[in-house]
Protein backbone atom coordinates (compact mmCIF):
# COMPACT_ATOMS: atom_id res chain seq x y z
CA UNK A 1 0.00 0.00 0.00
CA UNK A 2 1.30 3.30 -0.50
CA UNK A 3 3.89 5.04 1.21
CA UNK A 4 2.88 8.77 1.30
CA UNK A 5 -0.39 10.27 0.81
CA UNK A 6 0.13 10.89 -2.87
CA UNK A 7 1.63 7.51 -3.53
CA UNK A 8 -0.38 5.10 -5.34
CA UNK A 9 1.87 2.09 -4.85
CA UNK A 10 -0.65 -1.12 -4.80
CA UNK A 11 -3.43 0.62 -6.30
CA UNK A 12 -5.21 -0.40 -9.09
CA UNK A 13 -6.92 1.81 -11.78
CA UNK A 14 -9.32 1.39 -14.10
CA UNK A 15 -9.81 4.27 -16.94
CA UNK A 16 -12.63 3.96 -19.50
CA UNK A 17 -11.34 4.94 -23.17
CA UNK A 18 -7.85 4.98 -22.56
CA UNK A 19 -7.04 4.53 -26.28
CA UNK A 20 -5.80 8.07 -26.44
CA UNK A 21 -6.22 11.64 -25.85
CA UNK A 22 -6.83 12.93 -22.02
CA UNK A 23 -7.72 9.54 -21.04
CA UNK A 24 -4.69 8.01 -21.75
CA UNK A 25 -2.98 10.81 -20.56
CA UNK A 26 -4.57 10.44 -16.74
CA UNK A 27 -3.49 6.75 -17.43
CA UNK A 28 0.23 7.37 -17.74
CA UNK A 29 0.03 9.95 -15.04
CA UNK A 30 -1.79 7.24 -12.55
CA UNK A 31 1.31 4.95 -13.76
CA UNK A 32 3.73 7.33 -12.83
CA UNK A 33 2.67 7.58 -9.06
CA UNK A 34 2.51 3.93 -8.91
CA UNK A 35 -0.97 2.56 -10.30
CA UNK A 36 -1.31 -0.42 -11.99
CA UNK A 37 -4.38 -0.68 -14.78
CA UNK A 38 -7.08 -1.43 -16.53
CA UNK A 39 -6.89 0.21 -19.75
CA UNK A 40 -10.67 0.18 -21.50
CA UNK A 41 -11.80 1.10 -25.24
CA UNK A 42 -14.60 0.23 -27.82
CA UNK A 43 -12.00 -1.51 -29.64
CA UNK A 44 -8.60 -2.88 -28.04
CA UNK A 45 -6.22 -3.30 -30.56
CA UNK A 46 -6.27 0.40 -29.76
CA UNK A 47 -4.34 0.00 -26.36
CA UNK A 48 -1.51 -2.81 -27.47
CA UNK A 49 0.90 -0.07 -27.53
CA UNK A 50 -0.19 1.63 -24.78
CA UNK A 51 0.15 -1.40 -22.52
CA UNK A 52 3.68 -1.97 -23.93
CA UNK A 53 4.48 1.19 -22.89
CA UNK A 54 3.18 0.51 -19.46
CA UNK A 55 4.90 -2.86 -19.27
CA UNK A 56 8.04 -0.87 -20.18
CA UNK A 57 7.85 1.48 -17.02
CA UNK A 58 7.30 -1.63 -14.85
CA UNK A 59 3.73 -1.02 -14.18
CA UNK A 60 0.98 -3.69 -15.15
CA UNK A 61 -1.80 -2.41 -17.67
CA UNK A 62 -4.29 -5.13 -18.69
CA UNK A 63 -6.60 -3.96 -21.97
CA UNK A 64 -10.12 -4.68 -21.59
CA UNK A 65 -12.82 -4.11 -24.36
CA UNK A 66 -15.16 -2.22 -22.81
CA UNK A 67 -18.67 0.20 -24.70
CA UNK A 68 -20.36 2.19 -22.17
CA UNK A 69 -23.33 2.02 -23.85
CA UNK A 70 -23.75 -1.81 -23.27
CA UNK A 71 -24.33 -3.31 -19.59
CA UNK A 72 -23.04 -5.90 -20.64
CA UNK A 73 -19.80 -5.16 -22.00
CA UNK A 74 -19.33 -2.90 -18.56
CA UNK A 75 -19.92 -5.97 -16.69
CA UNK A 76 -17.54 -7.92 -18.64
CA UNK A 77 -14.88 -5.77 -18.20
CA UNK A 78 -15.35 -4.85 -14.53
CA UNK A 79 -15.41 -8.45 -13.87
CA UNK A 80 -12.78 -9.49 -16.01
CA UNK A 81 -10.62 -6.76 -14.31
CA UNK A 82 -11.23 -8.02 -10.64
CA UNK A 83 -10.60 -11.48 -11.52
CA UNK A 84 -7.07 -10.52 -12.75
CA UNK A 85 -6.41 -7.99 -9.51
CA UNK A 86 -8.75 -9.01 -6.95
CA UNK A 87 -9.08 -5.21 -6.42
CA UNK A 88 -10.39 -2.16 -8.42
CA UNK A 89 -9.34 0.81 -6.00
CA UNK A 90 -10.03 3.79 -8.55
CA UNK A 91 -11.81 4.43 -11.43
CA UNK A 92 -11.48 6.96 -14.07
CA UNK A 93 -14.61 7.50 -15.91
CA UNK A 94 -13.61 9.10 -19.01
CA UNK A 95 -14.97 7.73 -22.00
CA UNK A 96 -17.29 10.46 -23.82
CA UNK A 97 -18.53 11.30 -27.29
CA UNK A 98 -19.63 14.77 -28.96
CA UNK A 99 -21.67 16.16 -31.89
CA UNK A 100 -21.67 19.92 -32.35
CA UNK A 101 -24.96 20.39 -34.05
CA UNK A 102 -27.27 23.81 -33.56
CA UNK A 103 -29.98 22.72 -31.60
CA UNK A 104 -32.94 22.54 -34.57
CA UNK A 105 -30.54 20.01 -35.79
CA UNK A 106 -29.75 17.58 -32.84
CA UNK A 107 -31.30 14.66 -33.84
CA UNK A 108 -33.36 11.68 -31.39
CA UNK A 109 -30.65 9.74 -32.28
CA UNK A 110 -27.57 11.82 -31.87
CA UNK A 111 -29.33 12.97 -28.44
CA UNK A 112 -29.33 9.60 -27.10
CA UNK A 113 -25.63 8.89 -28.50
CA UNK A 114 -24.14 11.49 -26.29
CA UNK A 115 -26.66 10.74 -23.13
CA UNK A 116 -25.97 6.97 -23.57
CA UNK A 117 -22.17 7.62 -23.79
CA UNK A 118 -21.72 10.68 -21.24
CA UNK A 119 -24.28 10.27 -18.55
CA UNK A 120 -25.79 6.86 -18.15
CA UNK A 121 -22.24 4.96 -19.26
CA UNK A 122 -21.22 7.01 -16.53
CA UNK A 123 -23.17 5.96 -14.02
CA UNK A 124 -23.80 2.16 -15.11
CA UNK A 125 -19.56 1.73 -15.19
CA UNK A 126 -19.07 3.70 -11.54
CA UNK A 127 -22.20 1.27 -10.21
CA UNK A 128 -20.26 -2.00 -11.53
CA UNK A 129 -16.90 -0.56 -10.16
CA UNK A 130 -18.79 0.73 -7.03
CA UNK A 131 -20.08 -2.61 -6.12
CA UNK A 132 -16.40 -4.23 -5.92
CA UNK A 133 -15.55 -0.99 -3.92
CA UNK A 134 -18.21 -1.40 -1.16
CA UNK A 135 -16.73 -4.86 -0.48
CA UNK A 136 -13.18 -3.80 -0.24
CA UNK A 137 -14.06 -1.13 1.70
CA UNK A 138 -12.27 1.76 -0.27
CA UNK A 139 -12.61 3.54 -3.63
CA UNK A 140 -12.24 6.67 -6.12
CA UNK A 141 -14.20 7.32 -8.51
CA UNK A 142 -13.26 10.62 -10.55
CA UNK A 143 -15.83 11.29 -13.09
CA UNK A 144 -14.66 13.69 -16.08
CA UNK A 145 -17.08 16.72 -17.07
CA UNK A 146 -16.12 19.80 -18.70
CA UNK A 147 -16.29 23.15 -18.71
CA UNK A 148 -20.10 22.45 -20.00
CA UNK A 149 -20.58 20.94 -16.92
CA UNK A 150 -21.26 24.60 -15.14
CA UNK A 151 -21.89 26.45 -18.26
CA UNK A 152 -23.95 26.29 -21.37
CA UNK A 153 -22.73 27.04 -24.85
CA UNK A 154 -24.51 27.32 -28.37
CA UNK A 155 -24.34 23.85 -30.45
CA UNK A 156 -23.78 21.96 -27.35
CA UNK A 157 -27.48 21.08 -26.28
CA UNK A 158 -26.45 17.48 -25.58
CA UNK A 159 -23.27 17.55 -24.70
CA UNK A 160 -23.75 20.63 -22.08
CA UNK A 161 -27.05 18.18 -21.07
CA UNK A 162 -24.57 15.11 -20.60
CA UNK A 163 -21.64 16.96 -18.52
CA UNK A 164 -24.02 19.20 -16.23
CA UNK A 165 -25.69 15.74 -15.46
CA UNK A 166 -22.20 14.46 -14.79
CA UNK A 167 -21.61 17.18 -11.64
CA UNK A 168 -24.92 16.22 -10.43
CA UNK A 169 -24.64 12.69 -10.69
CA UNK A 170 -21.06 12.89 -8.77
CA UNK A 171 -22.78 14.83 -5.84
CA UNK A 172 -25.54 12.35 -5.98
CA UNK A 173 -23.20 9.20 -5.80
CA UNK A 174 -21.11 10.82 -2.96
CA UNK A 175 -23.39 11.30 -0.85
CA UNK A 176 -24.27 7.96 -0.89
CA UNK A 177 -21.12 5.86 -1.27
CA UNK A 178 -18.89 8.26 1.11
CA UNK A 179 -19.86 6.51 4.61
CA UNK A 180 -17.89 3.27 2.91
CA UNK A 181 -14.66 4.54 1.92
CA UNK A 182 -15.65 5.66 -1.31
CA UNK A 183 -14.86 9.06 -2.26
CA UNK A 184 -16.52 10.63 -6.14
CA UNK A 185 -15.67 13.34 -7.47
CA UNK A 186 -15.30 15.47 -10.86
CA UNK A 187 -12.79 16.94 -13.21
CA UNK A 188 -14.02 19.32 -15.23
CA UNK A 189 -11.55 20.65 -18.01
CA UNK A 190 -10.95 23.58 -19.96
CA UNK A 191 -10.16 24.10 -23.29
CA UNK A 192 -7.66 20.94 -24.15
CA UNK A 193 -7.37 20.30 -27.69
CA UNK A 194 -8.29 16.61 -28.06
CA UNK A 195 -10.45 14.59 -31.00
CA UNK A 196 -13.35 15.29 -29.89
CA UNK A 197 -12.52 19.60 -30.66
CA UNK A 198 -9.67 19.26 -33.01
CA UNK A 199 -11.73 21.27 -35.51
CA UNK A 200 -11.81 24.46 -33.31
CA UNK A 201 -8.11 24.49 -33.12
CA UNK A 202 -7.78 24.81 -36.76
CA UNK A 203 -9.72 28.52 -36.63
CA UNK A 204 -6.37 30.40 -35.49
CA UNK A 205 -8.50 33.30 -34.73
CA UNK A 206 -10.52 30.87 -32.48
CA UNK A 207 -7.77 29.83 -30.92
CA UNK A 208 -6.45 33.46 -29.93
CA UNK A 209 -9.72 34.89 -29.01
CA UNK A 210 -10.21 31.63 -26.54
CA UNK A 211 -6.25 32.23 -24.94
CA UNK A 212 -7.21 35.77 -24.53
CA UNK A 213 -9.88 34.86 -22.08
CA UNK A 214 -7.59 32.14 -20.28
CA UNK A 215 -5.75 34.05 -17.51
CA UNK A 216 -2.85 31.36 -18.02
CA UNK A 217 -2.28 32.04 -21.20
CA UNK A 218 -2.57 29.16 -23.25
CA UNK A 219 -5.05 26.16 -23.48
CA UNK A 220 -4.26 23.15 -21.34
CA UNK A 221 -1.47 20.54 -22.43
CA UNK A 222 -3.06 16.99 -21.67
CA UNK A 223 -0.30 16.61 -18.56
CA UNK A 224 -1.70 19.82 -16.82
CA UNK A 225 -4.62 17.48 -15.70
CA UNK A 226 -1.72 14.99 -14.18
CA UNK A 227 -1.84 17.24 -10.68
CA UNK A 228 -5.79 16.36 -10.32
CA UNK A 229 -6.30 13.45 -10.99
CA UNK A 230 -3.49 12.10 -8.94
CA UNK A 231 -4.67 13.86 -6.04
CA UNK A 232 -8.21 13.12 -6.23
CA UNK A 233 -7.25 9.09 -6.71
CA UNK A 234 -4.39 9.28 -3.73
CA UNK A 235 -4.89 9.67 0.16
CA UNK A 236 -4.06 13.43 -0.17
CA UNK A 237 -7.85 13.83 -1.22
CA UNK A 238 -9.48 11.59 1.37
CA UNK A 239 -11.56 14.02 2.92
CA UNK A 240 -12.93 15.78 -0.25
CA UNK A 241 -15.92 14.35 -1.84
CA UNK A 242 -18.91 15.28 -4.34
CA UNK A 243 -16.90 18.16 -5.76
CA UNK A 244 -16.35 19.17 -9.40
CA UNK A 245 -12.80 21.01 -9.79
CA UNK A 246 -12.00 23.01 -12.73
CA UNK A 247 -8.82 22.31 -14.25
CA UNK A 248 -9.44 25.34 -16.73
CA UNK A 249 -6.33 28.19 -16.45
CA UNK A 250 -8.98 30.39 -15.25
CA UNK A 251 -10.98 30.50 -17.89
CA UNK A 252 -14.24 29.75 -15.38
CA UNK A 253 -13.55 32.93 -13.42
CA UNK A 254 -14.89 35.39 -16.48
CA UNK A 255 -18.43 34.29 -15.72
CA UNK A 256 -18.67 32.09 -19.03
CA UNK A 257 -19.33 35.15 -21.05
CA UNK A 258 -20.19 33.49 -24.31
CA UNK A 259 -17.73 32.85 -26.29
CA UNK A 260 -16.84 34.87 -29.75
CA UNK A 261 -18.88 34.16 -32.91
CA UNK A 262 -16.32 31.65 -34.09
CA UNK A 263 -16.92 29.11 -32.41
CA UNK A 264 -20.02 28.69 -33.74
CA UNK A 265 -18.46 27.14 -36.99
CA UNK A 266 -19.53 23.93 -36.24
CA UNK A 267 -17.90 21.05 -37.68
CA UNK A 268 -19.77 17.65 -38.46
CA UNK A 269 -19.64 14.26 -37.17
CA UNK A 270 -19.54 12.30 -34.16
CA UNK A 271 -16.53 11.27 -32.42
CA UNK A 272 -16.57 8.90 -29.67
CA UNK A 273 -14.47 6.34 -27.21
């Protein structure tokens, strides 16, 4: 068991789509301090170099196929991880999916997409971790939101839907867990470029006007959320619970004035882990 209070020798932690992007990077990070893991996506040939990389720094990293929008494939996984550990101590639940549509264009279908993926896969993987937790005794859960998570922007119906139900559902889920070990809680970041927003960050003017209103000075770098989610997965945290911390530069303390004209270029698609 760990050491120091930040120290996360003996732990073991499971992050949904940890494929790529800020998911993999909260991996790596949990790695560093001493984590060993279960590495989830849709599809797992995405995490074979991932987990050599792991196996390379000495921790374990076992890949698990794992869609949060089938119980059953959470199930699988979660059980498939405790078999090989006999302990789940913190989970990371990351996965997500967007579609930046104006709101007269948000279809039934691309509504329940995001919902399916942000909120209930959410909640149905923290319930199948949660269950493992109760009997050990001891758990983190760190649920990712966003910046839409306390703020609502144009073209982001869903999405802005998904993450705000993500800070509730944290609060909710503390509240209830907390009197058996288990501390939940939220990261919500700022403006990261990842897959999901790529094309934002090819609008230069975008990307000024956005830095401009980020006291920092910059957008984040997928390692500036390396400080948080240690902490919130370690001892250090133990007595914080149900709480949503922005990992933004600052950006939050503006009052999410809306943001400039640009950003309502929308591009198409979906994108999902």
């Amino acid at each position: 068991m760990p050491n120091n209070d930040f120290d996360l020798s003996g732990r073991v932690a499971l992050v949904t789509g940890a494929s790529r992007g800020l998911g993999q990077y909260m991996a790596r990070a949990l790695a560093k301090a001493g984590a060993d893991l279960v590495i989830t996506s849709r599809d797992e040939r995405g995490l074979t170099a991932f987990q050599s990389e792991m196996g390379a720094m000495g921790r374990q990293a076992l890949p698990a196929k794992l869609d949060v929008r089938s119980l059953g494939s959470i199930e699988e996984a979660v059980t498939s991880a405790w078999a090989h550990y006999g302990r789940i101590d913190i989970l990371v639940n990351n996965a997500g999916c967007n579609n930046r549509k104006p709101a007269l264009e948000v279809t039934w279908e691309i509504w329940n997409t995001i919902l399916d993926t942000n909120l209930r896969g959410t909640f149905f993987v923290a319930q199948a971790v949660a269950r493992h937790m109760l009997d050990q005794g001891y758990g983190r859960i760190i649920n990712i939101g966003s910046l839409t998570s306390v703020a609502g922007y144009a073209g982001l119906g869903p999405y802005c839907a998904s993450k705000g139900g993500v800070k509730q559902l944290t609060m909710s889920l503390a509240d209830e867990w907390g009197r058996h070990g288990i501390t939940v809680n939220c990261i919500a970041p700022g403006w990261f470029k990842t897959s999901l927003n790529a094309a934002l960050y090819d609008d230069s003017s975008w990307v000024k006007a956005v830095t401009q209103r980020i006291p920092v000075g910059r957008p984040g770098w997928p390692n500036d959320l390396d400080g948080a989610v240690v902490f919130l997965a370690s001892e250090a945290s133990r007595y914080i619970t149900g709480q949503t911390i922005l990992v933004d530069g600052g950006f939050s303390t503006q009052a999410m004035r809306a943001l400039p004209a640009a950003q309502l270029r929308q591009e198409r698609g979906d994108d999902s882990d």
